[in-house]
N, C-alpha and C. Protein backbone atom coordinates (compact mmCIF):
# COMPACT_ATOMS: atom_id res chain seq x y z
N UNK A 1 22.59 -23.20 -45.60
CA UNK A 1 22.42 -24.14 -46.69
C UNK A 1 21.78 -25.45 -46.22
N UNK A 2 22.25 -25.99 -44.92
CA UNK A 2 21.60 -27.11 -44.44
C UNK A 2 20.02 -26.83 -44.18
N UNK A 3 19.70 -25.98 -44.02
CA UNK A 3 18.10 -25.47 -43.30
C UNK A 3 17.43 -26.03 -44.76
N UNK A 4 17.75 -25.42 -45.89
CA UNK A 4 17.05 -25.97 -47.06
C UNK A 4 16.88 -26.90 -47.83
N UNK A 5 18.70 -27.52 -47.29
CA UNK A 5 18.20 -29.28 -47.93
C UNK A 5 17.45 -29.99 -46.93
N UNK A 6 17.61 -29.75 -45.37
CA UNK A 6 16.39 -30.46 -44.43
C UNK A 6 14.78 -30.03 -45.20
N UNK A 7 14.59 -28.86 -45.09
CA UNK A 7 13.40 -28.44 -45.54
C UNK A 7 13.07 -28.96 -46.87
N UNK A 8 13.72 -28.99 -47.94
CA UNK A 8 13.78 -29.88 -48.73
C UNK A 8 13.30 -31.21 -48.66
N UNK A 9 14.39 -32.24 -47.98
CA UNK A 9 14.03 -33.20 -47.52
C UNK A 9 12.47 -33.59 -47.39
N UNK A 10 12.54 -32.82 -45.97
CA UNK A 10 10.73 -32.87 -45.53
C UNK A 10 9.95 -32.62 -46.15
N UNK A 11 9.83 -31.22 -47.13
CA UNK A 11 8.90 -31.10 -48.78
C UNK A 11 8.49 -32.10 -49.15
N UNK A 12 9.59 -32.92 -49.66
CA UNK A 12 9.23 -34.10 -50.36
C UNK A 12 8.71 -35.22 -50.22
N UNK A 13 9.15 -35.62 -48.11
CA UNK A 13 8.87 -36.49 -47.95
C UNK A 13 7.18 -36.39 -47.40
N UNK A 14 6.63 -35.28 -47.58
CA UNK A 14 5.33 -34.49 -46.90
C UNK A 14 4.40 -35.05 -48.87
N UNK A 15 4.92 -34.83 -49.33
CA UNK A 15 4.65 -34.19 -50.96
C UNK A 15 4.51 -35.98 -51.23
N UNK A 16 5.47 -36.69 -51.19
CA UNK A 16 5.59 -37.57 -52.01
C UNK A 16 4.47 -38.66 -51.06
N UNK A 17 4.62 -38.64 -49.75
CA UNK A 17 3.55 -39.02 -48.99
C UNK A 17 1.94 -39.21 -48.96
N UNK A 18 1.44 -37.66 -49.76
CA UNK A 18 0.24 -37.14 -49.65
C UNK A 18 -0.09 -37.61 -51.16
N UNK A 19 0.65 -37.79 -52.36
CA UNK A 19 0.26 -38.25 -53.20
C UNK A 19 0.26 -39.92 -53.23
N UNK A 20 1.26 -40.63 -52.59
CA UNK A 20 0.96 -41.94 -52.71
C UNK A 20 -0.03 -42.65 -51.13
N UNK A 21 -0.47 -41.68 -50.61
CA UNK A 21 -1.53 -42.06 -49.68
C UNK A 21 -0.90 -42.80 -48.30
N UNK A 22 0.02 -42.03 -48.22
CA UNK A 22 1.08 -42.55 -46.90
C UNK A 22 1.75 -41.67 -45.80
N UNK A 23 0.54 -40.46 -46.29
CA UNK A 23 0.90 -39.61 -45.14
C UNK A 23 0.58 -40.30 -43.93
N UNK A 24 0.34 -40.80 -43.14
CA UNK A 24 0.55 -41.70 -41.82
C UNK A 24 1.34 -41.97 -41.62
N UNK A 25 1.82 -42.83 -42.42
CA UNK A 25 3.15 -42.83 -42.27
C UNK A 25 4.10 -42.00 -41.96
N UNK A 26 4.40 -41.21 -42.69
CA UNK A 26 5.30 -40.18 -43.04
C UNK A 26 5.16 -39.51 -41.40
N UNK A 27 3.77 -39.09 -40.99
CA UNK A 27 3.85 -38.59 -39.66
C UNK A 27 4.47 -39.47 -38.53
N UNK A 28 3.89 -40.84 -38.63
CA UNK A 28 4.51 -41.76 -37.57
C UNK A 28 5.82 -41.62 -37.67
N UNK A 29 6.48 -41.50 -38.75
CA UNK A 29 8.38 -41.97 -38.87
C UNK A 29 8.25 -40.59 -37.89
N UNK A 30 8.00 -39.30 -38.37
CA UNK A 30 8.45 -38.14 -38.03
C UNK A 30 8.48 -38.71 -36.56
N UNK A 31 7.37 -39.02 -35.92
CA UNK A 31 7.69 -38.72 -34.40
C UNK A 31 8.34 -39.44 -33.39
N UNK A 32 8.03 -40.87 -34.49
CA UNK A 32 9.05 -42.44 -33.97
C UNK A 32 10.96 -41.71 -33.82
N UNK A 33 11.29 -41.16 -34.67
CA UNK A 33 12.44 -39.89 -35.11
C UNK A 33 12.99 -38.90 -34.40
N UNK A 34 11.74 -37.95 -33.88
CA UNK A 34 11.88 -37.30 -32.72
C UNK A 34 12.44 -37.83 -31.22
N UNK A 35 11.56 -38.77 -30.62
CA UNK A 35 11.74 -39.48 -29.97
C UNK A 35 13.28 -40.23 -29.89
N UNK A 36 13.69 -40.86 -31.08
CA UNK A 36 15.15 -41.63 -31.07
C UNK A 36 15.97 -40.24 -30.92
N UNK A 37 15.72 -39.00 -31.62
CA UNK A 37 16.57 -38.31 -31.09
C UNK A 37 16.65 -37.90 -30.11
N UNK A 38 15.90 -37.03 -29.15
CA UNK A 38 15.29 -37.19 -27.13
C UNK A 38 16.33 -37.81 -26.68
N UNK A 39 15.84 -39.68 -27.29
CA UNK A 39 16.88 -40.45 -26.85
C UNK A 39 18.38 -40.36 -27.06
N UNK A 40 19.00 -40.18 -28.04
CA UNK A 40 20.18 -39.75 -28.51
C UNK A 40 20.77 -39.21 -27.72
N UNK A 41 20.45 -37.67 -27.35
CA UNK A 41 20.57 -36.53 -27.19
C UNK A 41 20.61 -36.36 -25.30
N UNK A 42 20.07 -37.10 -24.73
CA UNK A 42 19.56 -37.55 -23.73
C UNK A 42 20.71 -38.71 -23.23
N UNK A 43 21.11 -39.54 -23.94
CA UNK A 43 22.34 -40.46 -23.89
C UNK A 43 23.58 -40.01 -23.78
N UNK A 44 23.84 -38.82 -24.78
CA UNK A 44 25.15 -38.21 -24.58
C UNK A 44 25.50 -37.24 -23.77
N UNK A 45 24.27 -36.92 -23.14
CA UNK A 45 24.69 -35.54 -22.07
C UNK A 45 25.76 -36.68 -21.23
N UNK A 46 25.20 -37.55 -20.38
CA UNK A 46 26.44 -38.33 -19.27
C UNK A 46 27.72 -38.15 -19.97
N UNK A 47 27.82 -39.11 -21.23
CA UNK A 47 28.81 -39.56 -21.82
C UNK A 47 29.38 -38.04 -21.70
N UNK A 48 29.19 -37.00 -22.33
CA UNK A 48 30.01 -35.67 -22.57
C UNK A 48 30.36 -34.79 -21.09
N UNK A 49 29.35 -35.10 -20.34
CA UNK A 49 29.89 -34.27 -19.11
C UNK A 49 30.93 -35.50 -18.71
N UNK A 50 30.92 -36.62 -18.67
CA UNK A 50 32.30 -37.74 -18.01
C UNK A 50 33.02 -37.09 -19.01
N UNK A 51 33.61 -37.38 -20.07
CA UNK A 51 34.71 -36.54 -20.62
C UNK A 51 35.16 -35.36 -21.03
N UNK A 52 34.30 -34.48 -20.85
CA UNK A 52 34.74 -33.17 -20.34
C UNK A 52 35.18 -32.79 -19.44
N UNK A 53 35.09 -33.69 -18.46
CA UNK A 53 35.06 -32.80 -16.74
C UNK A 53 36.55 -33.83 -16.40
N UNK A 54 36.58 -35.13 -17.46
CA UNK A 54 37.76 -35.80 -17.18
C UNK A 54 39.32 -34.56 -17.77
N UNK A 55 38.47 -34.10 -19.43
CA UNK A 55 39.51 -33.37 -20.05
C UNK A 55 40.04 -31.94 -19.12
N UNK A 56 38.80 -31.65 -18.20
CA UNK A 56 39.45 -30.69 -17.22
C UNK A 56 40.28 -31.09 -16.19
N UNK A 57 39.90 -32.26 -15.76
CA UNK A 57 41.05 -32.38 -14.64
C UNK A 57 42.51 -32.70 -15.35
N UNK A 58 42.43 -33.21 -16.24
CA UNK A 58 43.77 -33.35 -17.29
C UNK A 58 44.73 -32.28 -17.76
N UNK A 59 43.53 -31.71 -17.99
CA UNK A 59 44.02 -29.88 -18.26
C UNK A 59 44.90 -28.87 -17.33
N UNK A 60 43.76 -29.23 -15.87
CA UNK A 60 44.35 -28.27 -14.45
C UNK A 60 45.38 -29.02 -14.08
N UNK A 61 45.72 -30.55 -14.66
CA UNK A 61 46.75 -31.27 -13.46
C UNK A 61 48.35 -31.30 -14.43
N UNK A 62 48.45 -30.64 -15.51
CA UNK A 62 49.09 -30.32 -16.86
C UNK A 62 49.28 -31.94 -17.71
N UNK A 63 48.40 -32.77 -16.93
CA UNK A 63 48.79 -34.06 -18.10
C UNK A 63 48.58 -33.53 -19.79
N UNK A 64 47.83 -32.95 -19.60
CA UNK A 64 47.56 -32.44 -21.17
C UNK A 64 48.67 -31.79 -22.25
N UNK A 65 49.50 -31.24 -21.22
CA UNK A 65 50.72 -30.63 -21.88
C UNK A 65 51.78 -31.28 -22.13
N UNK A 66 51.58 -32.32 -20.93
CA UNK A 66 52.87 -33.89 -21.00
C UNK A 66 52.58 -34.23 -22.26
N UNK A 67 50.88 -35.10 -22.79
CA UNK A 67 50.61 -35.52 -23.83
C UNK A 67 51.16 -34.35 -24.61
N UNK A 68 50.56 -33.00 -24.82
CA UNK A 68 51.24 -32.76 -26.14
C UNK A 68 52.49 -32.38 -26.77
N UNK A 69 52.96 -32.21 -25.59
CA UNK A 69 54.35 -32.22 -25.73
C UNK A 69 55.19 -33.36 -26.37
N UNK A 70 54.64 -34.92 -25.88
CA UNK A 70 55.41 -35.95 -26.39
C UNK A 70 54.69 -36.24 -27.81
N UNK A 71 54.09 -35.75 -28.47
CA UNK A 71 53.34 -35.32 -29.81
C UNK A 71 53.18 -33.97 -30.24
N UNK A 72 54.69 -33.14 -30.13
CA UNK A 72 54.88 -32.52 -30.57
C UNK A 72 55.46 -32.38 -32.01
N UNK A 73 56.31 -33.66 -32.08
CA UNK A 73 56.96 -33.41 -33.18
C UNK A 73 55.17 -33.56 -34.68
N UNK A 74 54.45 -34.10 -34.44
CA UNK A 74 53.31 -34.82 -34.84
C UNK A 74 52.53 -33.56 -35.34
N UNK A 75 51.52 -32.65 -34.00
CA UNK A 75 51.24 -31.45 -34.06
C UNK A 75 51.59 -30.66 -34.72
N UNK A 76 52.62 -30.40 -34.66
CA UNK A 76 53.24 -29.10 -35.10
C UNK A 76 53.41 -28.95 -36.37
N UNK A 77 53.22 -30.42 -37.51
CA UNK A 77 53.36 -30.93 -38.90
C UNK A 77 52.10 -30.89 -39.22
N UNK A 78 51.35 -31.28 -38.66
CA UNK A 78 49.93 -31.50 -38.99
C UNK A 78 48.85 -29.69 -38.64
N UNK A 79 49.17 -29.24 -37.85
CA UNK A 79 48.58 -27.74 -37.47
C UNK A 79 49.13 -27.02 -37.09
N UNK A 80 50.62 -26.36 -38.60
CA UNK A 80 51.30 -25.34 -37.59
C UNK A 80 50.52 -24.41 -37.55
N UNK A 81 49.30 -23.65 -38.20
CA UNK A 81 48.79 -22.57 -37.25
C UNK A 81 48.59 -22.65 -36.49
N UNK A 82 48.79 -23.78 -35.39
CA UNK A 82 47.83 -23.71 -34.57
C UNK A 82 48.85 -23.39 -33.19
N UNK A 83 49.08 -22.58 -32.13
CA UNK A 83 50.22 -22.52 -31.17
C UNK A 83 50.04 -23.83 -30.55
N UNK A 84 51.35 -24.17 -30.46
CA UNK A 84 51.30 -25.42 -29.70
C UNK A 84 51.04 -25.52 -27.87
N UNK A 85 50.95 -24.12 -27.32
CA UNK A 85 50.51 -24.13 -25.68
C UNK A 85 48.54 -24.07 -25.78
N UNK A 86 48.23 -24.11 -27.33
CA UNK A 86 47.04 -23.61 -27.25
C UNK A 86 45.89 -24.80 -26.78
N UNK A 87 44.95 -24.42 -25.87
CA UNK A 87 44.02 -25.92 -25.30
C UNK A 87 43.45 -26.80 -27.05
N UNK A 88 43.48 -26.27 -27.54
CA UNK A 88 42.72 -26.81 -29.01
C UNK A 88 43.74 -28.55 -29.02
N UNK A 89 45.17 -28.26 -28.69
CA UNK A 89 46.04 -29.11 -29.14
C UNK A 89 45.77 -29.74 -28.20
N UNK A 90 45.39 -29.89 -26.86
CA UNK A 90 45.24 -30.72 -25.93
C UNK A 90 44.18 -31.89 -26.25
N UNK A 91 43.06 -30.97 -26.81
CA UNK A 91 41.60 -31.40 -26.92
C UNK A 91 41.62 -32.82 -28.31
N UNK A 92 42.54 -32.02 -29.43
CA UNK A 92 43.02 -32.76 -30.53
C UNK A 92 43.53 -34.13 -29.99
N UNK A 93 44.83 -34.07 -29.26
CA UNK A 93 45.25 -35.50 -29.00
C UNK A 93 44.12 -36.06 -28.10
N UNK A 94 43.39 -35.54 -26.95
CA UNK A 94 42.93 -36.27 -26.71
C UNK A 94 41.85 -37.44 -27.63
N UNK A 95 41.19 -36.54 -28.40
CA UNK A 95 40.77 -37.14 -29.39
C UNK A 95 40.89 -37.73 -29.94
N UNK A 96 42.10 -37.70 -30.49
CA UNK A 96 42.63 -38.92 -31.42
C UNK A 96 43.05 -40.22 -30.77
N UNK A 97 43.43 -39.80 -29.16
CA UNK A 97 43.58 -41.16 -28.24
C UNK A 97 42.73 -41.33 -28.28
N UNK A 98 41.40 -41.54 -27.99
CA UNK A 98 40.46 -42.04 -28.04
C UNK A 98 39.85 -42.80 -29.03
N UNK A 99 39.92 -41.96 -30.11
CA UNK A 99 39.30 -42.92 -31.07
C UNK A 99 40.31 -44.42 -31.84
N UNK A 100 41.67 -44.05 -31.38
CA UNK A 100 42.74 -44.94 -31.41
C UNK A 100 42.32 -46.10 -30.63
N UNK A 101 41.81 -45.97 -29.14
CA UNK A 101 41.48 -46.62 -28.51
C UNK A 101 40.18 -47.17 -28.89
N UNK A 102 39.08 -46.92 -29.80
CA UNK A 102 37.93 -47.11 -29.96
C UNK A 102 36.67 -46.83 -29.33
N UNK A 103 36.80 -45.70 -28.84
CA UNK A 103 35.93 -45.13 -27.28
C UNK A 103 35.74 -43.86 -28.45
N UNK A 104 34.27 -44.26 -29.00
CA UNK A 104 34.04 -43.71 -29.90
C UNK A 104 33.00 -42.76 -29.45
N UNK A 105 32.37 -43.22 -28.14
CA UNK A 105 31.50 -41.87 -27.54
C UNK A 105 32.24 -40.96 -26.51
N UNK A 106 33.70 -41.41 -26.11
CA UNK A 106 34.44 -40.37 -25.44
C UNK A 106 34.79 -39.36 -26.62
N UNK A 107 35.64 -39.94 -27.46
CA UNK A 107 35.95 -39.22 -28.91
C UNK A 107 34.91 -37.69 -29.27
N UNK A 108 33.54 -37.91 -29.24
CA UNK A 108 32.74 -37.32 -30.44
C UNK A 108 32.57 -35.32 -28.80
N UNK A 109 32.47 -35.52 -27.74
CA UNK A 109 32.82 -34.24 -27.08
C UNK A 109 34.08 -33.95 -26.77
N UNK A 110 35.10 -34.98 -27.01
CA UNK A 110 36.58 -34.22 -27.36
C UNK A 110 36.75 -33.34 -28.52
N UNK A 111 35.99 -34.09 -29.47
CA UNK A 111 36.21 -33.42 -31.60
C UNK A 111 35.52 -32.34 -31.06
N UNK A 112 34.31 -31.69 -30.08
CA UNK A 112 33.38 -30.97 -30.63
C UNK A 112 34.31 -29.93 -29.75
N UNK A 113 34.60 -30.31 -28.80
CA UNK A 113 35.81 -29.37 -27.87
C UNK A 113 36.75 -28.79 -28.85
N UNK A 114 37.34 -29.69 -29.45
CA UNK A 114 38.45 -29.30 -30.48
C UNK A 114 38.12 -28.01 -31.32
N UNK A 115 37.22 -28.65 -31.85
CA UNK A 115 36.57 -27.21 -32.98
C UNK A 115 36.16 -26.17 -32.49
N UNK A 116 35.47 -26.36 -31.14
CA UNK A 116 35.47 -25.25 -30.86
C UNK A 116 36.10 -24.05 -30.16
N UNK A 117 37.46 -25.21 -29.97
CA UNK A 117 38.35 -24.43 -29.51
C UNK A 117 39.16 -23.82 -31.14
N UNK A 118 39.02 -24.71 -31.74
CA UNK A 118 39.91 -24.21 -33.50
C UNK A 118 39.09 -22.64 -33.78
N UNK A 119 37.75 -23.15 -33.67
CA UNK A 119 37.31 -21.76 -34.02
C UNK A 119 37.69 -20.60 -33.67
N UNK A 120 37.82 -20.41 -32.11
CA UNK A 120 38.32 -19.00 -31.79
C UNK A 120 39.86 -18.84 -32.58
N UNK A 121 40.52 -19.96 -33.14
CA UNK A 121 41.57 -18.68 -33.54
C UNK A 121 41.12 -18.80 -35.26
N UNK A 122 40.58 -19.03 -35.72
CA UNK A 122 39.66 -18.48 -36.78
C UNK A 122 39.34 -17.53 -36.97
N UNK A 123 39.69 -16.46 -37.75
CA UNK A 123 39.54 -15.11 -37.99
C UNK A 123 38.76 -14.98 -39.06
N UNK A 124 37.85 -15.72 -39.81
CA UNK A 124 37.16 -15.59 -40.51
C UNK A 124 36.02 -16.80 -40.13
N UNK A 125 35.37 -16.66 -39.40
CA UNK A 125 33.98 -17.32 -38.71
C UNK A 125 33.13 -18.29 -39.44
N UNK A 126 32.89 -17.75 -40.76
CA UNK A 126 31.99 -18.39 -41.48
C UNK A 126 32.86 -19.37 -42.22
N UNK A 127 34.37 -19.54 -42.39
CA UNK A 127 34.91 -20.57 -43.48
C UNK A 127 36.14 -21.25 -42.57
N UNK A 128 36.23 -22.70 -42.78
CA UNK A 128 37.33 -23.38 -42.12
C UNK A 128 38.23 -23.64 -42.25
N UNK A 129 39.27 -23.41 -41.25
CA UNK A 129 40.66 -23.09 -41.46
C UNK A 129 41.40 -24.70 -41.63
N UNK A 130 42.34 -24.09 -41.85
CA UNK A 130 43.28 -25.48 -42.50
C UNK A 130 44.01 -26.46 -40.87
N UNK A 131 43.41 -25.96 -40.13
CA UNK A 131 43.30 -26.73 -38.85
C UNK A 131 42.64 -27.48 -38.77
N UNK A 132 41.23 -26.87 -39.06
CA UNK A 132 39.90 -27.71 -38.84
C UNK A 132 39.39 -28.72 -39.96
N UNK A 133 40.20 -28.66 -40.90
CA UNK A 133 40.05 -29.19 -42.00
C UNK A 133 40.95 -30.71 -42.11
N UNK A 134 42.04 -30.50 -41.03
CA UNK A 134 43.28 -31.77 -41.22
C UNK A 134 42.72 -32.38 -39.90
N UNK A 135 42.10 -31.68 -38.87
CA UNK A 135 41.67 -32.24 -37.56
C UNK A 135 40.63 -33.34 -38.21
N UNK A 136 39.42 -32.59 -39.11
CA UNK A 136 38.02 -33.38 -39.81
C UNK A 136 38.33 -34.48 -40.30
N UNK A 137 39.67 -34.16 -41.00
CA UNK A 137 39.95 -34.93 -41.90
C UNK A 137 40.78 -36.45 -41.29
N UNK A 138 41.58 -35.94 -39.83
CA UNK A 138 42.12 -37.21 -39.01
C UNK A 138 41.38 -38.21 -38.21
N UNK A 139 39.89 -37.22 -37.76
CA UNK A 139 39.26 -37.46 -36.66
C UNK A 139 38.00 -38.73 -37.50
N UNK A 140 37.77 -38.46 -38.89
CA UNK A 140 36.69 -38.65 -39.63
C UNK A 140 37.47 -40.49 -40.04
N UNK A 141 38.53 -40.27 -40.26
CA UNK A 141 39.23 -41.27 -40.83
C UNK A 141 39.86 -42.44 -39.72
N UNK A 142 40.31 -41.81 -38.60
CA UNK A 142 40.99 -42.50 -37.41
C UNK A 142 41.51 -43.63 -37.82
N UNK A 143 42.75 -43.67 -36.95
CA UNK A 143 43.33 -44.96 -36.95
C UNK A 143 42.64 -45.82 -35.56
N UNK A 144 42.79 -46.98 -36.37
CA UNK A 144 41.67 -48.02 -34.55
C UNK A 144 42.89 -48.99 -34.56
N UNK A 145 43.74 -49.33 -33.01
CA UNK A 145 43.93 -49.93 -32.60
C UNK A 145 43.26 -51.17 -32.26
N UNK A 146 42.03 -50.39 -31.30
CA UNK A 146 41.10 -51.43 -30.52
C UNK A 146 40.04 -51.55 -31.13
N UNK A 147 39.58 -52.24 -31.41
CA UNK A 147 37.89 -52.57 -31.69
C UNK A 147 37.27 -52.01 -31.22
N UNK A 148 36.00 -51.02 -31.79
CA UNK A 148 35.54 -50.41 -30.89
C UNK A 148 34.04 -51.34 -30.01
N UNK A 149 33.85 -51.31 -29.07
CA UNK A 149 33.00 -52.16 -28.31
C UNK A 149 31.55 -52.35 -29.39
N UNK A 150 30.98 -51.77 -30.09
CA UNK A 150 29.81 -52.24 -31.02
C UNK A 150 30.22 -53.37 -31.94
N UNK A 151 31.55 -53.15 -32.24
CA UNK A 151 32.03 -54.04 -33.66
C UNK A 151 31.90 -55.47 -32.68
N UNK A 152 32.77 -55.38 -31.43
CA UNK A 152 33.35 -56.97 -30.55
C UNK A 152 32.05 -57.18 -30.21
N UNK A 153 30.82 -56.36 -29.93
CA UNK A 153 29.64 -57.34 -29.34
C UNK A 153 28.85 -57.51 -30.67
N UNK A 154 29.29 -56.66 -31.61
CA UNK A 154 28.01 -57.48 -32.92
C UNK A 154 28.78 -58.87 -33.47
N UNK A 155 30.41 -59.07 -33.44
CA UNK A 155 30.78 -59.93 -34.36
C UNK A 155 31.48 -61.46 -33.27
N UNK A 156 31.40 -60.53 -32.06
CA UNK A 156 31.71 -61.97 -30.87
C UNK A 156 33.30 -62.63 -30.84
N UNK A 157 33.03 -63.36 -31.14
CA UNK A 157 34.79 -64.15 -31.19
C UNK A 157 35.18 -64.06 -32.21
N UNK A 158 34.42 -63.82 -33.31
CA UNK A 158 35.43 -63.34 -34.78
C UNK A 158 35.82 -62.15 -35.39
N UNK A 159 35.90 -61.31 -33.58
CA UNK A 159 35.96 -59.94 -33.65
C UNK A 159 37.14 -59.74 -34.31
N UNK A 160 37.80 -60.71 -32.93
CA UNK A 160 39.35 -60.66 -33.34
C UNK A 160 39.96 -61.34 -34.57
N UNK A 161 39.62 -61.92 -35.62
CA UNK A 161 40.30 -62.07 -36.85
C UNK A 161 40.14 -60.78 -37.91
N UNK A 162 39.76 -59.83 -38.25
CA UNK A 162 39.91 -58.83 -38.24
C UNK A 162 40.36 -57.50 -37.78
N UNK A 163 41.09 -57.83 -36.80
CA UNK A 163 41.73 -56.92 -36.08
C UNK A 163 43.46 -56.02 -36.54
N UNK A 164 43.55 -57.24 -37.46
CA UNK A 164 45.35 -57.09 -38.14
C UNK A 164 44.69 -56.05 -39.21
N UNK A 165 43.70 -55.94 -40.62
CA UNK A 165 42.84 -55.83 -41.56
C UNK A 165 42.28 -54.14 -41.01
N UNK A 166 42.08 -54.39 -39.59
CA UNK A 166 41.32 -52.92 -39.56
C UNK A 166 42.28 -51.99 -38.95
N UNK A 167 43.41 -52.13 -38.38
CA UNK A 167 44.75 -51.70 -37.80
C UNK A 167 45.11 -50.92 -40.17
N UNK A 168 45.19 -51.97 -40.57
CA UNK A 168 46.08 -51.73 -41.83
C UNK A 168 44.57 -50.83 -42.65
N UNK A 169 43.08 -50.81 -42.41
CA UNK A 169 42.63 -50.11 -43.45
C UNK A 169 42.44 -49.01 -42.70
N UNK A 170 42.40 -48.67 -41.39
CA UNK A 170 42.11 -47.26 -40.95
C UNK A 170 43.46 -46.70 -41.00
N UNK A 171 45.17 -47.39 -41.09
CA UNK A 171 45.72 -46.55 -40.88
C UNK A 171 46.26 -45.87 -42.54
N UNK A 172 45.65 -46.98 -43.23
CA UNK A 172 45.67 -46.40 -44.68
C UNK A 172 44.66 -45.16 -44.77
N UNK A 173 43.39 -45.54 -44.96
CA UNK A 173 42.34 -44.33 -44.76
C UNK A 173 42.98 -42.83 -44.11
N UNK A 174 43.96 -42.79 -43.10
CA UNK A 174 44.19 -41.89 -42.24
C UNK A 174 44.98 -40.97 -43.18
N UNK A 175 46.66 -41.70 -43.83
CA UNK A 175 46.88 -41.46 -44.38
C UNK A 175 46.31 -40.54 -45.57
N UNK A 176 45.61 -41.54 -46.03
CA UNK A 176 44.91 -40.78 -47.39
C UNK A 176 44.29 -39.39 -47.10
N UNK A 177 43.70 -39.77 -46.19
CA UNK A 177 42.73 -37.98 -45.45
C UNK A 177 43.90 -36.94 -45.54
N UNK A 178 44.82 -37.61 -44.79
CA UNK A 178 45.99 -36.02 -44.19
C UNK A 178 46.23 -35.90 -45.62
N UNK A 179 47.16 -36.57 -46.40
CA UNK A 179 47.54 -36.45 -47.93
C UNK A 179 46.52 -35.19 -48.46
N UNK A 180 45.33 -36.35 -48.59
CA UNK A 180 44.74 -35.38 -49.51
C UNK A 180 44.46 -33.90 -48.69
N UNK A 181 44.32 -34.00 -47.79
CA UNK A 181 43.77 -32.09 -47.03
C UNK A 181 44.85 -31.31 -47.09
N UNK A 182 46.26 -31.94 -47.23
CA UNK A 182 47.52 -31.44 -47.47
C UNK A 182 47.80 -30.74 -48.54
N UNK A 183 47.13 -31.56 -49.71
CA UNK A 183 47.74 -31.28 -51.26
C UNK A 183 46.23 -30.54 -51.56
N UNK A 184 45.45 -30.14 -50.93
CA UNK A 184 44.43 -29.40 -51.14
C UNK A 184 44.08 -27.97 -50.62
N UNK A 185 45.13 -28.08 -49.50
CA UNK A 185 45.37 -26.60 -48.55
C UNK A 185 46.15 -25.99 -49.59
N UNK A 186 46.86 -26.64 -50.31
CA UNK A 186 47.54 -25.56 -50.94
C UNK A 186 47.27 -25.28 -52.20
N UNK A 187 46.25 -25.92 -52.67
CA UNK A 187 45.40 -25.75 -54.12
C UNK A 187 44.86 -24.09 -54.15
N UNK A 188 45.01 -23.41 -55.05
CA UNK A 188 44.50 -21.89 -54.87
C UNK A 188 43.29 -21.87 -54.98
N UNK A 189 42.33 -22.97 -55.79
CA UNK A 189 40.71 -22.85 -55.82
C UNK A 189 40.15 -23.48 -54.30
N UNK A 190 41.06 -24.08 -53.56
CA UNK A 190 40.07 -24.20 -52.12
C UNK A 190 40.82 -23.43 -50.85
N UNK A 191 41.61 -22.10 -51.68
CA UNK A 191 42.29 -21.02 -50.44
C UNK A 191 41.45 -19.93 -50.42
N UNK A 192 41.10 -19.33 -49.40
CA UNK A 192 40.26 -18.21 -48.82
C UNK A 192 41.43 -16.97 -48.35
N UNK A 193 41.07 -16.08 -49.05
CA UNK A 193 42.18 -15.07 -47.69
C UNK A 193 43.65 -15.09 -47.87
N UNK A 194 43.87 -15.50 -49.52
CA UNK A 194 45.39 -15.46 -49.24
C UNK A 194 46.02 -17.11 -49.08
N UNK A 195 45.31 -17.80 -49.09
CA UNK A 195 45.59 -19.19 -48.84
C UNK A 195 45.38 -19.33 -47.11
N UNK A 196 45.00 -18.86 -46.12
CA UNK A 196 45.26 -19.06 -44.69
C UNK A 196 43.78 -19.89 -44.69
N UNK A 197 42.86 -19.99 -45.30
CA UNK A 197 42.01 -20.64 -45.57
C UNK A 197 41.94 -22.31 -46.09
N UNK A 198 41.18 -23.20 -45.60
CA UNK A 198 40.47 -24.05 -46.37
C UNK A 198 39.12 -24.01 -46.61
C-alpha cells in the first residue's frame, strides 16, 4: 500500500511540476533528498551498531533480565502475550529507558530490535499483534523525563522552564496511547483471528 501512495506522491509531484514549468525544480528537491537521506542513513549506522552491540553485552551479562524482572509487574500488564524470558521484553524496556531518558537516537534501534523481535512470535506475518500495537503505541507517545538534547540546544536556558509541562504532557499522552490500544484490542472490528490480533 505504501509503494502506491509514494508512487502517487511522485506522479503528482512529476505531473504538477511539468504543467506549472517547475520541473527543475522538482528534479533538484529529488536529489537535494536523496542525498539528506545517504546522509541520514549513513548517520545512524554508528548510532545503531553503539546500541546494539551495547544491548548485547547487556543481554550476555543478564543485566537485561535484572531490568526486566524489576518491570515485571509493568510487562506482564502491558504484553501478556508476550513470555516474559522472551529477548523482545528486554529490547522493550530498554527502549522505553531510553526514550525516558531522551536519547532519542539510542531509542529508534532498540524499537526496531523490539519489533523485530515481536514479530517472530507473530503467527500471522502480514497483521500486528496486540504487542506491537501497545509497544507503537508506548514508544510513539513516551514519557520524557530528560529533555532530549535537540530541544536544550534549540531553546538554551529556557530549556528548563518547561521541563515540569513536558514530564506532565508526555506522561498524559502515554497514558492516553495505552488506554486507547487497550479499549481497542478488544473492539471486535480491529480483532484478527479470534481477537489474538490488532
Amino acid at each position: 500500500m505504501l509503494n502506491y501512495i509514494w508512487f502517487g506522491m511522485m506522479f503528482i509531484a512529476v505531473v504538477v511540476g511539468a504543467f506549472t514549468g517547475n520541473i527543475d525544480a522538482v528534479t533538484e528537491a529529488a536529489i537535494d533528498m536523496a542525498k539528506v537521506a545517504v546522509n541520514l542513513a549513513i548517520g545512524l549506522i554508528g548510532i545503531m551498531a553503539l546500541w546494539l552491540g551495547v544491548m548485547k553485552i547487556a543481554e550476555e551479562s543478564g543485566l537485561i533480565r535484572v531490568i526486566a524482572k524489576g518491570l515485571r509487574p509493568i510487562t506482564i500488564r502491558l504484553f501478556p502475550e508476550v513470555p516474559e524470558d522472551h529477548p523482545a521484553i528486554g529490547s522493550i524496556v530498554l527502549n522505553m529507558a531510553a526514550n525516558i531518558l531522551g536519547l532519542g537516537n539510542a531509542a529508534t534501534p532498540l524499537g526496531l530490535k523490539a519489533m523485530e523481535e515481536l514479530q517472530e512470535l507473530n503467527p500471522n506475518k502480514e497483521t500486528a499483534t496486540n504487542a506491537m500495537c501497545t509497544f507503537l503505541a508506548i514508544n510513539t507517545s513516551s514519557v520524557q523525563l530528560i529533555l532530549p538534547a535537540t530541544v536544550v540546544a534549540l531553546m538554551g536556558a529556557t530549556s528548563s522552564q518547561i521541563f515540569i509541562t513536558t514530564i506532565f504532557a508526555t506522561s498524559m499522552s502515554t497514558i492516553a496511547a495505552i488506554t486507547a490500544v487497550k479499549f481497542l484490542e478488544k473492539r471486535k472490528r480491529f480483532s484478527v483471528g479470534g481477537g489474538s490480533q490488532s
